[in-house]
N, C-alpha and C. Protein backbone atom coordinates (compact mmCIF):
# COMPACT_ATOMS: atom_id res chain seq x y z
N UNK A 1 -96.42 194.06 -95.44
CA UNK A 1 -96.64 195.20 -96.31
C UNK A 1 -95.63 196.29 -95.97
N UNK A 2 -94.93 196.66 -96.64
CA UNK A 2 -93.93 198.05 -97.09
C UNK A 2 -94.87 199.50 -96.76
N UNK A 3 -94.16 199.80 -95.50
CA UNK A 3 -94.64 201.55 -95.73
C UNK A 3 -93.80 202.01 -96.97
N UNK A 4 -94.90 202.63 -97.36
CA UNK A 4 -94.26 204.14 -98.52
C UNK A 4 -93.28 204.85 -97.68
N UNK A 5 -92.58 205.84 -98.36
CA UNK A 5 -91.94 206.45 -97.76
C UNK A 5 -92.72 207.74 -97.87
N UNK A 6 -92.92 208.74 -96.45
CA UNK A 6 -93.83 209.98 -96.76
C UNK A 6 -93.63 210.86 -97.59
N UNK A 7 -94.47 211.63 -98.10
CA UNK A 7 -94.42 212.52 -99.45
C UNK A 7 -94.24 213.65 -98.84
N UNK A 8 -93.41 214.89 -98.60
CA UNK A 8 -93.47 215.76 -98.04
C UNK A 8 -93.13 216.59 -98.74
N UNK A 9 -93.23 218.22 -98.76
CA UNK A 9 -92.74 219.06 -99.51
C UNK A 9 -92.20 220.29 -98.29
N UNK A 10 -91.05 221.15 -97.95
CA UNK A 10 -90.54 222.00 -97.39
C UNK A 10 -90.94 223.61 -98.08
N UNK A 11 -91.12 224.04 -97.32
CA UNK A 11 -91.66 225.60 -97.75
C UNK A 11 -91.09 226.57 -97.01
N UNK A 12 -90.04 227.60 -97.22
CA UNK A 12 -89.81 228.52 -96.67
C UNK A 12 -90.31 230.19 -96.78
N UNK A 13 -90.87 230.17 -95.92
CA UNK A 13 -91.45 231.68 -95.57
C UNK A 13 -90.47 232.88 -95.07
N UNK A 14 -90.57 233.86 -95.98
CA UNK A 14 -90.14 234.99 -95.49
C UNK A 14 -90.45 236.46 -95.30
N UNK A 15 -90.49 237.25 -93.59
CA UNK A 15 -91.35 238.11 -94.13
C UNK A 15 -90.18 239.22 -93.80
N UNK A 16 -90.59 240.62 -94.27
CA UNK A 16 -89.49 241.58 -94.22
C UNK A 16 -90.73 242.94 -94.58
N UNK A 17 -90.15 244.24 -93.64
CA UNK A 17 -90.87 245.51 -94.22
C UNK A 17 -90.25 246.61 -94.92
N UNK A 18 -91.02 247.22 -95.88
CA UNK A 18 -89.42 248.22 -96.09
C UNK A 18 -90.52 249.36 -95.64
N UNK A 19 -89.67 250.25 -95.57
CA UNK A 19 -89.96 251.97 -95.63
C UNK A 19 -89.85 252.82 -96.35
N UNK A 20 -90.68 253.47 -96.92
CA UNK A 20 -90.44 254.61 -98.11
C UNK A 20 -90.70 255.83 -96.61
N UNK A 21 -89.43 256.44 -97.01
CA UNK A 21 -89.40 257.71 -95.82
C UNK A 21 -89.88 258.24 -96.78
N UNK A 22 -90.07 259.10 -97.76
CA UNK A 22 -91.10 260.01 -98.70
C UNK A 22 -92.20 260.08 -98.36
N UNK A 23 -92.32 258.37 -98.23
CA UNK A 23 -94.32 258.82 -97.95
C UNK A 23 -94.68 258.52 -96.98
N UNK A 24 -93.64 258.19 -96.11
CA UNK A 24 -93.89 257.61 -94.20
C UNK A 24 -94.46 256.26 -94.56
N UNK A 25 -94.55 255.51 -95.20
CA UNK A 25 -95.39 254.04 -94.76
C UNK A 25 -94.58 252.95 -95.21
N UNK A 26 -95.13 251.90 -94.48
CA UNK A 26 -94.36 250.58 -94.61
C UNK A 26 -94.63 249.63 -95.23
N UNK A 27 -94.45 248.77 -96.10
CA UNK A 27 -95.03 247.77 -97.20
C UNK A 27 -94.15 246.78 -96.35
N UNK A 28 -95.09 245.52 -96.49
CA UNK A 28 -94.42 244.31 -96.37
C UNK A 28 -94.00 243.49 -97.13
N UNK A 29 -93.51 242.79 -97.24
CA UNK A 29 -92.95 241.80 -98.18
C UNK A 29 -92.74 240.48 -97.95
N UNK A 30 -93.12 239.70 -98.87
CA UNK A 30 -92.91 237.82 -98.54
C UNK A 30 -92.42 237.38 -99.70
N UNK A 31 -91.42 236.24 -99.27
CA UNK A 31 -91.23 235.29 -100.36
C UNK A 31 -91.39 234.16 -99.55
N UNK A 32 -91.81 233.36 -100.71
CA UNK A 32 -92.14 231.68 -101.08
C UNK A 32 -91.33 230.94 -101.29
N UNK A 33 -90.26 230.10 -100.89
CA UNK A 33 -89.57 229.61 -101.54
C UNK A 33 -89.46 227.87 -101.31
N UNK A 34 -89.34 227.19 -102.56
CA UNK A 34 -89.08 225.76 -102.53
C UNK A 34 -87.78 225.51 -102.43
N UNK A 35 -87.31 225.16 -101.44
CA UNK A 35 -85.92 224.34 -101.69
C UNK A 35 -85.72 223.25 -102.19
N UNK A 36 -85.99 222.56 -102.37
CA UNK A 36 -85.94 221.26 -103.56
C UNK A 36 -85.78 221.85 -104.63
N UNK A 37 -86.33 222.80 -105.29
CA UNK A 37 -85.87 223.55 -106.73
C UNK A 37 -85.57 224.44 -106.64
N UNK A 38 -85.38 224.93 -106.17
CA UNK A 38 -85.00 226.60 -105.54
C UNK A 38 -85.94 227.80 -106.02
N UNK A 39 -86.67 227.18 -106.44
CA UNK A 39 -88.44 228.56 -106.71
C UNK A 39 -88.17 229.08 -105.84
N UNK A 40 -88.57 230.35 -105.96
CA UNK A 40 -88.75 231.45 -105.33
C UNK A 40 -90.26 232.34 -105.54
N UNK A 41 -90.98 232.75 -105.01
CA UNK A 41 -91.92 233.72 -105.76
C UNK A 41 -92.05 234.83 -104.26
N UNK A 42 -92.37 235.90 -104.91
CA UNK A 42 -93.03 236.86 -104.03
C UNK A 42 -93.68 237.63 -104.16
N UNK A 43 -94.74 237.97 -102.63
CA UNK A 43 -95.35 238.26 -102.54
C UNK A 43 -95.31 239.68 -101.43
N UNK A 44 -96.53 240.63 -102.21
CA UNK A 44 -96.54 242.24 -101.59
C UNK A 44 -97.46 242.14 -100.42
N UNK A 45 -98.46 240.48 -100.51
CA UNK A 45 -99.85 240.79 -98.95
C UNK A 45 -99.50 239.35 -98.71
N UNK A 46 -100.15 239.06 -97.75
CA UNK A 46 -100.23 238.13 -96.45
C UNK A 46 -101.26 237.07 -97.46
N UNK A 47 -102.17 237.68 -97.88
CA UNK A 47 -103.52 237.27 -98.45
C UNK A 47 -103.03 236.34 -99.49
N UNK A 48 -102.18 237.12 -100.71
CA UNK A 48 -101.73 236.54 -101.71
C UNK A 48 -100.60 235.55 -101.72
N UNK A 49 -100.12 235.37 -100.43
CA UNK A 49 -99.06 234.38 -99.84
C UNK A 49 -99.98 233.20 -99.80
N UNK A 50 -100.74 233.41 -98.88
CA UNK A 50 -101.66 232.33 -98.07
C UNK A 50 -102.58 231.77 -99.12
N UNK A 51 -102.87 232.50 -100.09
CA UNK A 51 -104.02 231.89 -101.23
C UNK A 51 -102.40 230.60 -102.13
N UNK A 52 -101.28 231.28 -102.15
CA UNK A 52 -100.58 230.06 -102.96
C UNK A 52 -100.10 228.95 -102.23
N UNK A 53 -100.19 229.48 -100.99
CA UNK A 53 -99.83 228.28 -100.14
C UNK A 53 -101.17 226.70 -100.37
N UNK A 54 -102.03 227.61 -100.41
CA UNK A 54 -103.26 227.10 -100.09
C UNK A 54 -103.66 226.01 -101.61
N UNK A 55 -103.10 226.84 -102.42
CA UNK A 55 -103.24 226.26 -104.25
C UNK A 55 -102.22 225.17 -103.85
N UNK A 56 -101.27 225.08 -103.67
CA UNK A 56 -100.33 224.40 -103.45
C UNK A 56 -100.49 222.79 -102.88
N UNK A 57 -101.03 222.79 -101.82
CA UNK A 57 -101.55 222.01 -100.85
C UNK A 57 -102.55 221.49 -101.07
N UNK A 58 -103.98 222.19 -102.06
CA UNK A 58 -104.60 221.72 -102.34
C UNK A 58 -104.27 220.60 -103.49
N UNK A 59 -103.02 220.92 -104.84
CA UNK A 59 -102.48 220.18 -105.73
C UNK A 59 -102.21 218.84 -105.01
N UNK A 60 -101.41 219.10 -104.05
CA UNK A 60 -100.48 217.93 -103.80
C UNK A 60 -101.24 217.21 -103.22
N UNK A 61 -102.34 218.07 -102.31
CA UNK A 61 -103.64 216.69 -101.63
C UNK A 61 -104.83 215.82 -102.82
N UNK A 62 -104.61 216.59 -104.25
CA UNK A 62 -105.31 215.80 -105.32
C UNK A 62 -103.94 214.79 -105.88
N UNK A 63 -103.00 215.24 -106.22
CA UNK A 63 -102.16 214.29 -106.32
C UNK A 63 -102.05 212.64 -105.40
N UNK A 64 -102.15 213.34 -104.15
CA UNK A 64 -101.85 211.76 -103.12
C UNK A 64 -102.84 211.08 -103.53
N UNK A 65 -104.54 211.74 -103.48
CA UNK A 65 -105.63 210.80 -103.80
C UNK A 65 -105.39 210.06 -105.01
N UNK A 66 -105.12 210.68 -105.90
CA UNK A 66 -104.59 210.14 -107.05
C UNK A 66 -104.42 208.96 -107.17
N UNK A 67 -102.96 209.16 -106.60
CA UNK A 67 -101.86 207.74 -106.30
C UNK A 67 -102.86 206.81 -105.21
N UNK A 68 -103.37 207.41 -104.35
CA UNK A 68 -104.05 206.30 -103.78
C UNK A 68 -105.25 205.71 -104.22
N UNK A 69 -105.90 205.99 -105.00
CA UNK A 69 -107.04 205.45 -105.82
C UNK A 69 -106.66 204.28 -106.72
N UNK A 70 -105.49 204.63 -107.61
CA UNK A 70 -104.90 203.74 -108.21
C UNK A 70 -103.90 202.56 -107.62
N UNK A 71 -103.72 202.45 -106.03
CA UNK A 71 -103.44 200.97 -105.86
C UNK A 71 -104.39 200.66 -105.45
């Protein structure tokens, strides 16, 4: 029997803060990015990063079942 070859997907995280000297405070910032297509998305909280990570992973773990139900 033939291993599959593994299904993997790469995710790059990025975090960065800026500063508004006006109002003294610091916002953070994230992007998402796929390298295989070069998506990009970003994100202003930690929260809203981690919830697409999370959508994400959950897709691709209904996808595998998928494929594995059907051999």
């Amino acid at each position: 029997m033939a291993n599959s070859p593994a299904h993997y997907k790469v995710y790059v995280i990025r975090h960065w803060e800026e500063q508004n000297l006006s109002t003294n405070t610091t916002v953070c910032r994230f992007t998402l990015e796929l390298p295989s297509t070069g998506q990009r998305l970003g994100f202003t909280s930690s929260e809203a990063l981690l919830n697409e990570i999370e959508r994400r992973l959950a897709e691709s773990a209904e996808a595998t079942d998928k494929l594995s139900s059907e051999n």
